[in-house]
C-alpha atoms as a PDB file:
ATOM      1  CA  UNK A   1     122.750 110.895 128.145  1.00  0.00           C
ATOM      2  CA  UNK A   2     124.306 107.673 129.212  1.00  0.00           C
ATOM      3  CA  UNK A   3     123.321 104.162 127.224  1.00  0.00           C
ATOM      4  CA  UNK A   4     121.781 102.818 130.418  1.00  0.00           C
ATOM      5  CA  UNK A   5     119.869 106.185 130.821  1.00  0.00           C
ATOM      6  CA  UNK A   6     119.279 106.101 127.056  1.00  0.00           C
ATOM      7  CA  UNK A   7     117.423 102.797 127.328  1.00  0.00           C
ATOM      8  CA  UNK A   8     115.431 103.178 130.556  1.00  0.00           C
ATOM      9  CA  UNK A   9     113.995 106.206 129.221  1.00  0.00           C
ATOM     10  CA  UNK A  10     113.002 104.395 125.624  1.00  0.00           C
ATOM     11  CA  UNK A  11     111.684 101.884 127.473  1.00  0.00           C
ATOM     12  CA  UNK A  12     109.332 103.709 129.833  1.00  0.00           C
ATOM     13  CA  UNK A  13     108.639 105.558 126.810  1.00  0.00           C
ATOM     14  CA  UNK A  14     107.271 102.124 125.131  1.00  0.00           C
ATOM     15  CA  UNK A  15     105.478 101.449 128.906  1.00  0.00           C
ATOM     16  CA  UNK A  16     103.509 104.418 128.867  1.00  0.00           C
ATOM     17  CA  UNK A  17     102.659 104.927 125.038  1.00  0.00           C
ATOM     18  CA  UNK A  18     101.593 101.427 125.228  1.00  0.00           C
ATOM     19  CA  UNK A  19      98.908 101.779 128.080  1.00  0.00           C
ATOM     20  CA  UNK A  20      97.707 105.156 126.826  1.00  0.00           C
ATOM     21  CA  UNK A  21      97.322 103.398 123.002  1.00  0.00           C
ATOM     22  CA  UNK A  22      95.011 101.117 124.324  1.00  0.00           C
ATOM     23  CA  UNK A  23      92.511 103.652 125.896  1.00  0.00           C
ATOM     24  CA  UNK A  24      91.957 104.826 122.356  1.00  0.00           C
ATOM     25  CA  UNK A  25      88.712 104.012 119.912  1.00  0.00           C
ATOM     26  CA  UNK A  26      90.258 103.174 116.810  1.00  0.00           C
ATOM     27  CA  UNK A  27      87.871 103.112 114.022  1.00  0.00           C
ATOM     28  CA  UNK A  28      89.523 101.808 110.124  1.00  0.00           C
ATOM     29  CA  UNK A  29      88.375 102.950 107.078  1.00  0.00           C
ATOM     30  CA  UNK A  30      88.943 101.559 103.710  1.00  0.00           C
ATOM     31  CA  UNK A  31      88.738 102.901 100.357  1.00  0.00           C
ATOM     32  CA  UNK A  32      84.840 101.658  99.940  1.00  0.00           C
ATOM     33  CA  UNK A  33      83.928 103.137 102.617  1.00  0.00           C
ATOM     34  CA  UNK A  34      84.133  99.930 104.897  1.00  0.00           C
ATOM     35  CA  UNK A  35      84.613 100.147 108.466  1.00  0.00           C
ATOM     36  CA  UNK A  36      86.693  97.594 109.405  1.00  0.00           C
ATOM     37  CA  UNK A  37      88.322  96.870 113.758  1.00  0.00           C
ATOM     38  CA  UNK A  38      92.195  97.139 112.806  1.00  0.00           C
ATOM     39  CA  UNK A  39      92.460  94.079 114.690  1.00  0.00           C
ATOM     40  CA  UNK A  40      90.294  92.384 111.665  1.00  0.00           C
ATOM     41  CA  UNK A  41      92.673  94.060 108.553  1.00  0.00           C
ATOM     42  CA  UNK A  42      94.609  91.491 106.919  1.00  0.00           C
ATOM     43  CA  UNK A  43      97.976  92.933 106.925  1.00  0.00           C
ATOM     44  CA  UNK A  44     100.378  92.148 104.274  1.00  0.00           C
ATOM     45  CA  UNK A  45     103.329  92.880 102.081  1.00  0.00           C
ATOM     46  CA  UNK A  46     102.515  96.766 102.164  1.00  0.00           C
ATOM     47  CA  UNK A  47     104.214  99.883 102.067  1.00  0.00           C
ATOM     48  CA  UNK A  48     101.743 102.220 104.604  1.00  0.00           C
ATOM     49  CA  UNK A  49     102.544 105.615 103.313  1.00  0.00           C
ATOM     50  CA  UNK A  50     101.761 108.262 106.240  1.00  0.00           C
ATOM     51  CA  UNK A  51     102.389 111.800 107.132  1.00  0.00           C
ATOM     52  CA  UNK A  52     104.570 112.587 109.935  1.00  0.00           C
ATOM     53  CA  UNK A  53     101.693 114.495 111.081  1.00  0.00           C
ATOM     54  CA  UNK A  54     100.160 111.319 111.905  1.00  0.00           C
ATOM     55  CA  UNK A  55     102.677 109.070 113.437  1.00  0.00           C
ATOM     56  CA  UNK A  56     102.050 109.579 117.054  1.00  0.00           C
ATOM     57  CA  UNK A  57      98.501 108.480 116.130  1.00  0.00           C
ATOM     58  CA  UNK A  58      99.677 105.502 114.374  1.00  0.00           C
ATOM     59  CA  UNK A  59     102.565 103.995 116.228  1.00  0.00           C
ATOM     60  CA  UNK A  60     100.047 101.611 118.360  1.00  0.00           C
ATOM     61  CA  UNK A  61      99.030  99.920 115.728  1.00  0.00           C
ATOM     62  CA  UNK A  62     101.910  97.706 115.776  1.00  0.00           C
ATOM     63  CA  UNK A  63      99.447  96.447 118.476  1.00  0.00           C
ATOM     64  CA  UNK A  64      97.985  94.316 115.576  1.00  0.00           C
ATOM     65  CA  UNK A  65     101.050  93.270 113.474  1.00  0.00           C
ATOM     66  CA  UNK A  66     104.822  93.697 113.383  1.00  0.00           C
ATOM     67  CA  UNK A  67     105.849  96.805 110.859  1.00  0.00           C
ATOM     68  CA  UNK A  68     109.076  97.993 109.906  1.00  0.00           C
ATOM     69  CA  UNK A  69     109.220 101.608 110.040  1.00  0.00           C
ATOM     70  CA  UNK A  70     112.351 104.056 109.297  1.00  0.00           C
ATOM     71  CA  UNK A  71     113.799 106.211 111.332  1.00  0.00           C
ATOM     72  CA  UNK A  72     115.850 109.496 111.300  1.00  0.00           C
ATOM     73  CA  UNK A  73     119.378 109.261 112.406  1.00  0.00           C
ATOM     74  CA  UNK A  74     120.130 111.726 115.021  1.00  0.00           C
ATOM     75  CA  UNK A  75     119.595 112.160 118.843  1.00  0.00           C
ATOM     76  CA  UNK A  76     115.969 112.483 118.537  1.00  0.00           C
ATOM     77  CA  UNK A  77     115.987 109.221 116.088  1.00  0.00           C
ATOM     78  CA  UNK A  78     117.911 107.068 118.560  1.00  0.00           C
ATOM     79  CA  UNK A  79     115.369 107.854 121.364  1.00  0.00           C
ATOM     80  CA  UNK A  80     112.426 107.223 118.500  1.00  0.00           C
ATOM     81  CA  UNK A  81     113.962 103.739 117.543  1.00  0.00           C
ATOM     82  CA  UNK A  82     114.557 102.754 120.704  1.00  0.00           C
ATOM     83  CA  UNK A  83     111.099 103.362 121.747  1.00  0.00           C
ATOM     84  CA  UNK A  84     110.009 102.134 118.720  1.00  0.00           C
ATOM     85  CA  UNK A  85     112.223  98.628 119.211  1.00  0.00           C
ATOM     86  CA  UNK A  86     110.213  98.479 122.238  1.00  0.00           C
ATOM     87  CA  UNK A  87     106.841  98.996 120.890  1.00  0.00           C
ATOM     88  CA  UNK A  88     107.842  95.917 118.581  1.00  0.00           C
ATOM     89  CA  UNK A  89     108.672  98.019 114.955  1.00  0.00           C
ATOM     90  CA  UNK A  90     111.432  96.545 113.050  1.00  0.00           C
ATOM     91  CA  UNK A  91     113.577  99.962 112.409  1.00  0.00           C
ATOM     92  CA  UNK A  92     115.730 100.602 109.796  1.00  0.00           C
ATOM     93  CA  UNK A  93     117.446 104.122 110.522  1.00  0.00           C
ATOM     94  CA  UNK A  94     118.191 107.019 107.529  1.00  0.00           C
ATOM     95  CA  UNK A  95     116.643 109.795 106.067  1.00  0.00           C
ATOM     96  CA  UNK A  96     116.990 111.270 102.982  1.00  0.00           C
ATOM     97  CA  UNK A  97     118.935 114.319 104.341  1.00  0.00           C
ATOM     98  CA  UNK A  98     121.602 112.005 105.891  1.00  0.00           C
ATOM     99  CA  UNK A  99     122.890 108.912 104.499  1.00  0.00           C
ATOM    100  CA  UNK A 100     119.561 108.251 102.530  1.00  0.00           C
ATOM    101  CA  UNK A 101     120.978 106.101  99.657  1.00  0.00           C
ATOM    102  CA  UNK A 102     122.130 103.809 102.256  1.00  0.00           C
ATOM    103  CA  UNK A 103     118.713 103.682 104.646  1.00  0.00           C
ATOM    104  CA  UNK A 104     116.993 102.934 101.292  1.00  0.00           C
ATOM    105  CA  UNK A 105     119.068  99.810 100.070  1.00  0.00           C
ATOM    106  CA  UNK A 106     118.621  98.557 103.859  1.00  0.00           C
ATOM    107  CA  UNK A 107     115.143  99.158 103.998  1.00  0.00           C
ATOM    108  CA  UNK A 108     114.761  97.354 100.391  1.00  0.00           C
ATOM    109  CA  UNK A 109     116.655  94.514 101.651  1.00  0.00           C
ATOM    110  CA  UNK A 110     114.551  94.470 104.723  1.00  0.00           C
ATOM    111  CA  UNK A 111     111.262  94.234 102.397  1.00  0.00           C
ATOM    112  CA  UNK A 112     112.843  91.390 100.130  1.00  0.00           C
ATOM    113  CA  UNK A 113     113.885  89.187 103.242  1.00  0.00           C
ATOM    114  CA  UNK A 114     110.233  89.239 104.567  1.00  0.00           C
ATOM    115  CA  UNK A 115     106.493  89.743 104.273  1.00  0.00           C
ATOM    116  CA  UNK A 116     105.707  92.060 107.074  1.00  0.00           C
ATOM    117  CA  UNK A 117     104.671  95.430 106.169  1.00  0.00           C
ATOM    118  CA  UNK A 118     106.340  98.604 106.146  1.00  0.00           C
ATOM    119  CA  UNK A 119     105.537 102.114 107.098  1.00  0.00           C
ATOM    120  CA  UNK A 120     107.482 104.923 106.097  1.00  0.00           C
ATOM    121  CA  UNK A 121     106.741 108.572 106.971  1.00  0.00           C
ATOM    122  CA  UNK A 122     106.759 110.741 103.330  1.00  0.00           C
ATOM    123  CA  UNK A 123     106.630 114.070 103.625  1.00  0.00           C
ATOM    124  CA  UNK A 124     109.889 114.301 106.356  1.00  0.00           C
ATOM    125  CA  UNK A 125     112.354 115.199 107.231  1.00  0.00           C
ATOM    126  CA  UNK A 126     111.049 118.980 106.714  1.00  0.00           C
ATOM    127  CA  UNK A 127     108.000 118.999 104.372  1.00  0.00           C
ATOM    128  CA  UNK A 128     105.566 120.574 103.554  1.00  0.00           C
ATOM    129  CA  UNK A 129     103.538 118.780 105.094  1.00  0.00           C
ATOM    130  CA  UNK A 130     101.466 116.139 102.919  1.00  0.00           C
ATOM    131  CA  UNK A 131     103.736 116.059 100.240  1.00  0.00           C
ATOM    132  CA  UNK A 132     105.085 112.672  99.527  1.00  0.00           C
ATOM    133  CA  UNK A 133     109.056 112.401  98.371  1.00  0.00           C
ATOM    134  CA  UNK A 134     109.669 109.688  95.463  1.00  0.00           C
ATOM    135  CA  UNK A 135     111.913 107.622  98.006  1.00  0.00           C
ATOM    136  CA  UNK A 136     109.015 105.305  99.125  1.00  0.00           C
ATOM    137  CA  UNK A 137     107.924 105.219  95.136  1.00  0.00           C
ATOM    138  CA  UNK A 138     111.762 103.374  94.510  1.00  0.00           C
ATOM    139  CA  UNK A 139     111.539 101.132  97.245  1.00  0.00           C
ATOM    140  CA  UNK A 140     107.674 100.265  95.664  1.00  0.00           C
ATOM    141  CA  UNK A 141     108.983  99.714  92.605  1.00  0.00           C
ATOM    142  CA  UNK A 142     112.354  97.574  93.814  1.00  0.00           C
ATOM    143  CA  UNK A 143     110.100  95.499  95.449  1.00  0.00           C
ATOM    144  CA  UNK A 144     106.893  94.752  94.159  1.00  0.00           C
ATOM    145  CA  UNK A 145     104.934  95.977  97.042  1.00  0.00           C
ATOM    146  CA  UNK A 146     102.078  98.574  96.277  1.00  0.00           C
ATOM    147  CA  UNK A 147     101.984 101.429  98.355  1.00  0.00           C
ATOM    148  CA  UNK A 148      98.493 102.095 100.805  1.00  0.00           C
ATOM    149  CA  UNK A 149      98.461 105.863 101.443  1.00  0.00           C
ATOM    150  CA  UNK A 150      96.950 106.499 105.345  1.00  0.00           C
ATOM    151  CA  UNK A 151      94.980 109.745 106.940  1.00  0.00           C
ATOM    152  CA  UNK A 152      93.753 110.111 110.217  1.00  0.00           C
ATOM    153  CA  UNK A 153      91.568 112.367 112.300  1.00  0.00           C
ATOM    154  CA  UNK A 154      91.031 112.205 116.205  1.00  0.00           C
ATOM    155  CA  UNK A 155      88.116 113.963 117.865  1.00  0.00           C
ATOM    156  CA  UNK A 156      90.307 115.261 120.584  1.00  0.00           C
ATOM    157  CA  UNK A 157      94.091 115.977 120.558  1.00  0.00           C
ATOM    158  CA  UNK A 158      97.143 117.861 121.237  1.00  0.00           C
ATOM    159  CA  UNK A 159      98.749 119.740 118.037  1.00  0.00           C
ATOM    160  CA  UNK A 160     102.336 120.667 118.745  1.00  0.00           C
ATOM    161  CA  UNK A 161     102.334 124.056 117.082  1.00  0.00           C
ATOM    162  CA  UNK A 162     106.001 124.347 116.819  1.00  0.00           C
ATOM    163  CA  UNK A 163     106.809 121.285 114.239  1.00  0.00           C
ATOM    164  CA  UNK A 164     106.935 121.797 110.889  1.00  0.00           C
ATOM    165  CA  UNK A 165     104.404 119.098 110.267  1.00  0.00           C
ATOM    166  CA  UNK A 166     101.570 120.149 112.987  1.00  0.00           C
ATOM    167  CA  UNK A 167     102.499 116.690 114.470  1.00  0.00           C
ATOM    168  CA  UNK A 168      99.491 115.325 116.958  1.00  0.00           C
ATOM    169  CA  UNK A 169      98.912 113.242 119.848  1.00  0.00           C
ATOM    170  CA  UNK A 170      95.213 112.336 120.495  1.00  0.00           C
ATOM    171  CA  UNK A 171      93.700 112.358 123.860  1.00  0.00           C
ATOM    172  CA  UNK A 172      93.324 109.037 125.699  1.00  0.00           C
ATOM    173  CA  UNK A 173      90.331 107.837 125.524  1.00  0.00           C
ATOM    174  CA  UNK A 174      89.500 109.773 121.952  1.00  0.00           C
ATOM    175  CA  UNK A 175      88.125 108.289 119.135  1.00  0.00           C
ATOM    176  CA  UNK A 176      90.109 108.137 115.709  1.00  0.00           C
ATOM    177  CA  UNK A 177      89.279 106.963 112.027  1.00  0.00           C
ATOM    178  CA  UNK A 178      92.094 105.998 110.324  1.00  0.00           C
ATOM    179  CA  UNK A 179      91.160 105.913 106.583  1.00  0.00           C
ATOM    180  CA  UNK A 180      92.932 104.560 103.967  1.00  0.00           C
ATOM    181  CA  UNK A 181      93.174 104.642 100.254  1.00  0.00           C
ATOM    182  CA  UNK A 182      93.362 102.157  97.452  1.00  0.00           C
ATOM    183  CA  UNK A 183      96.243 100.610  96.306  1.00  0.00           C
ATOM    184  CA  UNK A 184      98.795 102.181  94.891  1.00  0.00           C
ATOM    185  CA  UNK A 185     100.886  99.903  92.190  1.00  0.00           C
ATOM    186  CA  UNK A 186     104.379 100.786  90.764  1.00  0.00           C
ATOM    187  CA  UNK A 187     105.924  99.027  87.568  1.00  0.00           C
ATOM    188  CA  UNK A 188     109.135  97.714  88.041  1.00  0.00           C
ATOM    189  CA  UNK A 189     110.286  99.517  84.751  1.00  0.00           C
ATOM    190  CA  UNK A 190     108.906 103.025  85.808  1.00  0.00           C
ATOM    191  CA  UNK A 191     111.229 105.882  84.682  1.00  0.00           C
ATOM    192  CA  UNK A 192     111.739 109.236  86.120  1.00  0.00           C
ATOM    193  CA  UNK A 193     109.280 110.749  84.916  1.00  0.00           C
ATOM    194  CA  UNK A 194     106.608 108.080  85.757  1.00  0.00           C
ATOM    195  CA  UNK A 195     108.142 107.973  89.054  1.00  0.00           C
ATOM    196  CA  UNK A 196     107.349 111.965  89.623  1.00  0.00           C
ATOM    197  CA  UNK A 197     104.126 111.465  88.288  1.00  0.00           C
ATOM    198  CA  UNK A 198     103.533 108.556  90.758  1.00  0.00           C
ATOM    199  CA  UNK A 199     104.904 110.743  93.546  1.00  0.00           C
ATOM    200  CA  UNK A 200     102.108 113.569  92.965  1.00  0.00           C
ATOM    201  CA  UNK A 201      99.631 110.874  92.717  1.00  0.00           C
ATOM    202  CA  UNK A 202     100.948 109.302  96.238  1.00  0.00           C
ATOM    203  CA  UNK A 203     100.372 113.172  97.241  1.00  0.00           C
ATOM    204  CA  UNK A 204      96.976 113.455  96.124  1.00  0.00           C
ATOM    205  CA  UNK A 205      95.638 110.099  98.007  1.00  0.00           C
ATOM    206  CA  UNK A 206      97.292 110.971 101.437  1.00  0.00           C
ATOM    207  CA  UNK A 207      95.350 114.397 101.058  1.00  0.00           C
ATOM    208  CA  UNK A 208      92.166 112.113 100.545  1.00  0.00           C
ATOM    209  CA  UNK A 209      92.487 109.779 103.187  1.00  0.00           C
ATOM    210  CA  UNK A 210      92.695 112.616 105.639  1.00  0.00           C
ATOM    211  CA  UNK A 211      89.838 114.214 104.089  1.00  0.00           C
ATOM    212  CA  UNK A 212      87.530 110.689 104.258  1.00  0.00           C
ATOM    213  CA  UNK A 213      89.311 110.305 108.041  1.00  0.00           C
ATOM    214  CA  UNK A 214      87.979 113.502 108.993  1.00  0.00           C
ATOM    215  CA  UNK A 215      84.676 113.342 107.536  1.00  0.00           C
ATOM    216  CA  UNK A 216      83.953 110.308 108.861  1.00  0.00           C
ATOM    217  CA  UNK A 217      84.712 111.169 112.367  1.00  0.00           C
ATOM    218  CA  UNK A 218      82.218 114.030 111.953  1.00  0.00           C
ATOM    219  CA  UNK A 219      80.034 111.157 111.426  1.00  0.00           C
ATOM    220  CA  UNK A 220      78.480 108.548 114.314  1.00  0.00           C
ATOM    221  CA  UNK A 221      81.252 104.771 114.690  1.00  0.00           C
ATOM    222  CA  UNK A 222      80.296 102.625 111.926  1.00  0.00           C
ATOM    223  CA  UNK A 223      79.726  99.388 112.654  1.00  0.00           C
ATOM    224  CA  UNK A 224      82.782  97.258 111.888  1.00  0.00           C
ATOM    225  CA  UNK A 225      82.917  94.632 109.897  1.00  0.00           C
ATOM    226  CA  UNK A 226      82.524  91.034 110.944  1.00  0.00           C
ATOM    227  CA  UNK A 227      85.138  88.479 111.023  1.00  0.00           C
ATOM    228  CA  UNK A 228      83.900  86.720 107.863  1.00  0.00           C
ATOM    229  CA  UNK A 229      83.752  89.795 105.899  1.00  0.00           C
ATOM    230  CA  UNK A 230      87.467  90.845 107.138  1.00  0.00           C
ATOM    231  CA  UNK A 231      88.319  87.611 105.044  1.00  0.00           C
ATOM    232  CA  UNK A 232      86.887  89.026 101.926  1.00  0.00           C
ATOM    233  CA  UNK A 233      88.904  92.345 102.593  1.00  0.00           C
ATOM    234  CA  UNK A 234      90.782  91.439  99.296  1.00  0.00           C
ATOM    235  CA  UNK A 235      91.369  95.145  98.059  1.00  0.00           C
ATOM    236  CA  UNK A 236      93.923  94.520 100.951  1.00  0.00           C
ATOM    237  CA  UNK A 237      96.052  92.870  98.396  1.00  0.00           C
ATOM    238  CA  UNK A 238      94.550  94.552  95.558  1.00  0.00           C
ATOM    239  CA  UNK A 239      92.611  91.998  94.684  1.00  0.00           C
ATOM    240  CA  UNK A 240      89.528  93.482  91.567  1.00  0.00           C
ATOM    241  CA  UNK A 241      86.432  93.964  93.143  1.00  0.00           C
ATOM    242  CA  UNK A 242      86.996  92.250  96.552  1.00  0.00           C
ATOM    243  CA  UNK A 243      85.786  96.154  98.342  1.00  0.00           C
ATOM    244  CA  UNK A 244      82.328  95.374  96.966  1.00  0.00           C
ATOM    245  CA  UNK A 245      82.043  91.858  98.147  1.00  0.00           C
ATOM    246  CA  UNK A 246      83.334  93.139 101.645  1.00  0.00           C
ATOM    247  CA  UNK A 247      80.558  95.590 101.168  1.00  0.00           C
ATOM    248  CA  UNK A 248      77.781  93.133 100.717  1.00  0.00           C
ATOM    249  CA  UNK A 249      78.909  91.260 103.656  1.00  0.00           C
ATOM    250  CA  UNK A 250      78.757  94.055 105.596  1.00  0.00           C
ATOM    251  CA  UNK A 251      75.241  94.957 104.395  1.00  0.00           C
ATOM    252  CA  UNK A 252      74.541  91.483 105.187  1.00  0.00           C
ATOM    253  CA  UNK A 253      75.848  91.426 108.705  1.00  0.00           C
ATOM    254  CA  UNK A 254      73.756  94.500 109.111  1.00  0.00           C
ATOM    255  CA  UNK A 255      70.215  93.746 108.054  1.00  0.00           C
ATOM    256  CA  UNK A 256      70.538  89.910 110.453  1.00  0.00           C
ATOM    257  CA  UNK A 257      68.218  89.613 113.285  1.00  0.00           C
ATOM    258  CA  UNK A 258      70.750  90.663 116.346  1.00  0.00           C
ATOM    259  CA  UNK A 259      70.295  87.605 117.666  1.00  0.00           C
ATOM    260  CA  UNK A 260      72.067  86.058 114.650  1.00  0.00           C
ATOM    261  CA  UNK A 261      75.249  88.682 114.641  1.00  0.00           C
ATOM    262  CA  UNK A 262      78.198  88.325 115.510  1.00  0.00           C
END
């Protein structure tokens, strides 16, 4: 395929993911329980950790902020970055199969130069599924960011059966819950062994935020929080006790006459 082709193909990619993105109902769900319009989470200096199960479902939420994400090398990688690059990701390509020493000193370079958050697929590039590899626990621990695992559910959706990873595309105009976990915090002077243990623990909170995502969407929408309580969405930044003050706005915003919500 010729550059030129190349390019006009990533960007009608971009085109069309883009319009279909936005006929989805995208609920989020923090680690309280909080339902919060992703348009309202404070982004930050994160690392979102997701299963490649879940990126299709995720990649229009650069809709809300600029993320970096990395990206296999390969011919299906440069058509994925180059869609991506269109979608407005940052992309730092690498995988830990290929040249992954040298994807993770970029991508730890990217994170020191700036504030915007990352997102980094674990699990890849060929599983199992759900189980997180300890390159995303270095680059936590090189850079002082803590680590937000993410699981999502969609009421209605495509699974293509033949990946690895049961990777899925939700129907337009589905609803999905994207749920995620509390922080996740890595000393700078971790070891191996902490690191491993880490890892499993990274593991065991991606397996719960699909679990919450799922239950929830068996559940009617929550109501999402209101702008002011999006500002006391601390737990964000790991901030003590800031999901319970969130909370009580919330309750708050709920028990108002409707003539005084927002």
């Amino acid at each position: 395929m010729s550059r030129v082709v190349a390019d006009a193909a990533a960007a009608l990619g971009a085109a069309l993911y883009r319009a279909y993105f936005a006929t989805l109902r995208v609920q989020g769900l923090l680690a309280g329980g909080v339902a919060v319009d992703p348009a309202e989470y404070p982004f930050g200096r994160e690392i979102f950790a997701l299963c490649e199960r879940d990126a299709l479902a995720l990649a229009g939420m650069i809709a809300h902020t600029r993320l970096t994400a990395l990206v296999a090398l390969g011919r299906d990688g440069d058509w994925a970055s180059g869609v991506l690059a269109r979608l407005g990701f940052g992309v730092v390509r690498g995988s830990s199969l290929r040249r992954g020493a040298g994807a993770l000193i970029r991508l730890i370079r990217t994170m020191r130069g700036g504030e915007a958050p990352v997102a980094i697929v674990v699990d890849g590039p060929l599983g199992p599924s759900g189980e997180a590899k300890p390159g995303i626990v270095r680059c936590a621990q090189r850079t002082g960011r803590p680590i937000r695992a993410l699981g999502v559910a969609a009421r209605h959706r495509i699974v293509f059966r033949g990946t690895w990873s049961e990777l899925f595309l939700p129907l337009p105009c589905s609803r999905i819950v994207v749920a995620c976990e509390d922080p996740l915090s890595i000393p700078a002077s971790a070891g191996r062994t902490l690191v491993a243990d880490l890892t499993l623990e990274l593991s065991a909170r991606l397996a719960r935020a699909r679990e919450r995502a799922l239950a929830a969407l068996a559940r009617p929408a929550m109501r999402s929080v209101s702008p002011e309580a999006a500002a006391l969405l601390g737990s964000i930044r790991g901030e003590p006790g800031a999901t319970s003050g969130a909370q009580r706005v919330l309750d708050a915003s709920l028990t108002r006459p409707p003539g005084e919500r927002r």
